[in-house]
N, C-alpha and C. Protein backbone atom coordinates (compact mmCIF):
# COMPACT_ATOMS: atom_id res chain seq x y z
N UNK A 1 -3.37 6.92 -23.50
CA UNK A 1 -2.75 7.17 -22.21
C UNK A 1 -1.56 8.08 -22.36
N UNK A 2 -1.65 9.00 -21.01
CA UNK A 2 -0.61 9.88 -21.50
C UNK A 2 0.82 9.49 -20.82
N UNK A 3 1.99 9.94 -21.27
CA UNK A 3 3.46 9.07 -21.04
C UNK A 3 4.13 10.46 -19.96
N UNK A 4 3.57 11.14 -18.91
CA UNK A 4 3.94 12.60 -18.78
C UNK A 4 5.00 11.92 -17.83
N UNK A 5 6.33 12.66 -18.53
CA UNK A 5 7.38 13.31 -17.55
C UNK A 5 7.40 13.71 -16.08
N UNK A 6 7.69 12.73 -15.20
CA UNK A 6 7.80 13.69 -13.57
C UNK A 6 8.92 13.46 -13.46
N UNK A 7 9.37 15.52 -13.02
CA UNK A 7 10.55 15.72 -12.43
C UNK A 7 11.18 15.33 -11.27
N UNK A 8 11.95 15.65 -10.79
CA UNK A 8 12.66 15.16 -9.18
C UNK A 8 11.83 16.27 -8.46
N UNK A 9 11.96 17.71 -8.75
CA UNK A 9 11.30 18.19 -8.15
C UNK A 9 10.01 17.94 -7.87
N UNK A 10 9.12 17.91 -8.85
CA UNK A 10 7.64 17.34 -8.93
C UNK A 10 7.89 16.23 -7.82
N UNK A 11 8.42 15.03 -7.72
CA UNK A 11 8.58 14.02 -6.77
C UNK A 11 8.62 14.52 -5.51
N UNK A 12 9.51 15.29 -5.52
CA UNK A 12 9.81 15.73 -3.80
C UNK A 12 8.51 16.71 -3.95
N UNK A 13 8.06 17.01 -4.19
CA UNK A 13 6.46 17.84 -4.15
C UNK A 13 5.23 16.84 -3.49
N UNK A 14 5.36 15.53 -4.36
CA UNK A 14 4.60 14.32 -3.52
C UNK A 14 4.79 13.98 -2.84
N UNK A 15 6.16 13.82 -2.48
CA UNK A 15 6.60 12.95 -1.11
C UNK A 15 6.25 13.60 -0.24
N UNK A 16 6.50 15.04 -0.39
CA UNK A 16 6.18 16.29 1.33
C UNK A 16 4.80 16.00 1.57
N UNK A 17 3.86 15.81 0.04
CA UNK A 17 2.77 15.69 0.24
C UNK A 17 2.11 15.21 1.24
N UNK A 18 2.50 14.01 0.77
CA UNK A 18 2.21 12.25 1.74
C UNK A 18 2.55 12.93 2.70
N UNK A 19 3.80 13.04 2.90
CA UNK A 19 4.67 12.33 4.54
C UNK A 19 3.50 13.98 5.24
N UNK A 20 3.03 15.27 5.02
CA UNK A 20 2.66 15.82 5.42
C UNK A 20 1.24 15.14 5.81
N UNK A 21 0.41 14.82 4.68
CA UNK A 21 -0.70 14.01 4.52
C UNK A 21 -1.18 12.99 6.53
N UNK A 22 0.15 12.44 6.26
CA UNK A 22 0.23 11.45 7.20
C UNK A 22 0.21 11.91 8.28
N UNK A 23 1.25 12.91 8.62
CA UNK A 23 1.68 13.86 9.72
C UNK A 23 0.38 14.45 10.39
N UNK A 24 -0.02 14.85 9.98
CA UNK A 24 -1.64 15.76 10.11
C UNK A 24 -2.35 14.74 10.37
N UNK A 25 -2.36 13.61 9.83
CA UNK A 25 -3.06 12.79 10.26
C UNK A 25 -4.62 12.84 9.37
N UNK A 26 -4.20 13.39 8.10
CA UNK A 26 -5.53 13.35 7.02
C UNK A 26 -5.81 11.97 6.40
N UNK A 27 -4.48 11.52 6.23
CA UNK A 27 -4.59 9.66 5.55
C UNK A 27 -3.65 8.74 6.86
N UNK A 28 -4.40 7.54 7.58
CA UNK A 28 -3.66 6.73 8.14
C UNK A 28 -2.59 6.31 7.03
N UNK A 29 -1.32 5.87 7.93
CA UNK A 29 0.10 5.42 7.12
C UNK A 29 -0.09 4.28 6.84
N UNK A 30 -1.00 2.83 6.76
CA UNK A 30 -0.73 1.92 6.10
C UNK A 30 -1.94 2.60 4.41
N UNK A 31 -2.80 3.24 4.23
CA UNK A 31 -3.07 3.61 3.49
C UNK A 31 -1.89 4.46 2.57
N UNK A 32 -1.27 5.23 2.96
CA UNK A 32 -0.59 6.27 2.44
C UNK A 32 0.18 5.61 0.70
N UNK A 33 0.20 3.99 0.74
CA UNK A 33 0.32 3.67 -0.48
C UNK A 33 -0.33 3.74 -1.74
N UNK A 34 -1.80 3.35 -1.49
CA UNK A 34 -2.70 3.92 -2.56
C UNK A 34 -2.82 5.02 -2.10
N UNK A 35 -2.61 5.90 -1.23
CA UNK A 35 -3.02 7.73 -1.41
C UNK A 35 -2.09 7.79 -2.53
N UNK A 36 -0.49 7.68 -2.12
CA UNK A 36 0.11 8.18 -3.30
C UNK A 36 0.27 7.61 -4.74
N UNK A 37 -0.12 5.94 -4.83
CA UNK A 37 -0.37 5.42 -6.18
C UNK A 37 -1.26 6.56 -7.03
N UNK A 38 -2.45 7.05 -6.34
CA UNK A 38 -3.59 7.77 -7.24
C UNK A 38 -3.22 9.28 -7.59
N UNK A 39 -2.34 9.59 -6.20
CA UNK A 39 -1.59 11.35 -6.69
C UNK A 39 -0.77 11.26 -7.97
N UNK A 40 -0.50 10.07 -8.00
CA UNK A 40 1.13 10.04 -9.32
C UNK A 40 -0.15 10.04 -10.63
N UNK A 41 -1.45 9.21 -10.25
CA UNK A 41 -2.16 8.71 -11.69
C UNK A 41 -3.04 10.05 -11.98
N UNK A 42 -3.22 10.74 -11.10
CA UNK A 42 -3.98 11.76 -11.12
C UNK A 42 -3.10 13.22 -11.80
N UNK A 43 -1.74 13.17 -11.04
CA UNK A 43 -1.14 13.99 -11.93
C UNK A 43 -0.10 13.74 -13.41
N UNK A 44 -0.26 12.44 -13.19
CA UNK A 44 0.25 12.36 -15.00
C UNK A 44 -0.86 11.98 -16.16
N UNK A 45 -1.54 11.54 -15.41
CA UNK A 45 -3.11 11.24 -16.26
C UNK A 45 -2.48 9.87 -16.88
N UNK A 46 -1.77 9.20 -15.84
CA UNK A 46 -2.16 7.29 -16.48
C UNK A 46 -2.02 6.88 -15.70
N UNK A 47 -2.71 5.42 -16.14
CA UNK A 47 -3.13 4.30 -15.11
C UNK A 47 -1.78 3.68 -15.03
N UNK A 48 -0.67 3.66 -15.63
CA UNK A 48 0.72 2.99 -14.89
C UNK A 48 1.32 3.93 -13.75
N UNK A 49 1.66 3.11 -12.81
CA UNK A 49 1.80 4.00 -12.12
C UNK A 49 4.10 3.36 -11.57
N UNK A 50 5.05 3.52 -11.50
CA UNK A 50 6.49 3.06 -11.77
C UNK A 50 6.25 2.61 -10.60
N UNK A 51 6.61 1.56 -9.71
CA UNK A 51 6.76 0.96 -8.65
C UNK A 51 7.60 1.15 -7.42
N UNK A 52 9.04 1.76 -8.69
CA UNK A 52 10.36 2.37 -7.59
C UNK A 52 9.84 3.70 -7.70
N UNK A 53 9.63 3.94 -8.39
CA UNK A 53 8.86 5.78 -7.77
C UNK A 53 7.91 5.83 -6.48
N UNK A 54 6.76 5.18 -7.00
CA UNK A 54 6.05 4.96 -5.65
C UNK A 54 6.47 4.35 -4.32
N UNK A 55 7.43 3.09 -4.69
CA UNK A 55 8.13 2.81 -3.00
C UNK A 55 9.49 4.12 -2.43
N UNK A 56 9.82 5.05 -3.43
CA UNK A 56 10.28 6.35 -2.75
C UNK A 56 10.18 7.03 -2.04
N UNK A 57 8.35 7.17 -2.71
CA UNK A 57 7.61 8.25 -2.08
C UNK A 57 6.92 8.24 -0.83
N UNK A 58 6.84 6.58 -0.69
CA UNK A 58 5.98 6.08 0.60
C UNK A 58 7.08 5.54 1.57
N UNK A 59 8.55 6.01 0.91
CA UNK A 59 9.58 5.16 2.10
C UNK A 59 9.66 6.12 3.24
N UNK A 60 9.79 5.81 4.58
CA UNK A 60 9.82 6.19 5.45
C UNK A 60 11.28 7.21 5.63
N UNK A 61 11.43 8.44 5.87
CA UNK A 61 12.74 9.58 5.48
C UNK A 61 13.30 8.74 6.75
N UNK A 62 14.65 8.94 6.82
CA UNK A 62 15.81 8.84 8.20
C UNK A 62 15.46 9.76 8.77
N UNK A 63 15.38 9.62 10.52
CA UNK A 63 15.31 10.61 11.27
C UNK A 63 13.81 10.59 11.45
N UNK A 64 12.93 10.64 11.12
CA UNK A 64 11.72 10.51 10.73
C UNK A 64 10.69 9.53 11.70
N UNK A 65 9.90 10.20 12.60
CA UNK A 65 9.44 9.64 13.07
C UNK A 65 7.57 9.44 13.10
């Protein structure tokens, strides 16, 4: 399994992802958790996936509706 490094930037790359994802309306928002569990496993190539990373990425921004 590989141990790959994600940057902050790389992060904020997923998060726009999602929250765009959602926006558009390509993934309903109670899904949007495993959408982004599998983007993080897909781009580091492992099955751990950090927990506070992923509740980051799926937290809802301020202002944000």
């Amino acid at each position: 399994m590989s141990r790959a490094k994600v940057s902050a930037f790389d992060c904020e790359i997923m998060r726009s992802a999602i929250r765009r994802a959602i926006t558009e309306g390509e993934i309903p928002e109670n899904q949007s958790r495993e959408y982004a569990a599998q983007m993080i496993r897909d781009f580091t190539g492992d099955d751990q996936v950090d927990p506070d990373l992923l509740d980051w990425i799926v937290r809802e921004q301020p202002g944000a509706s």
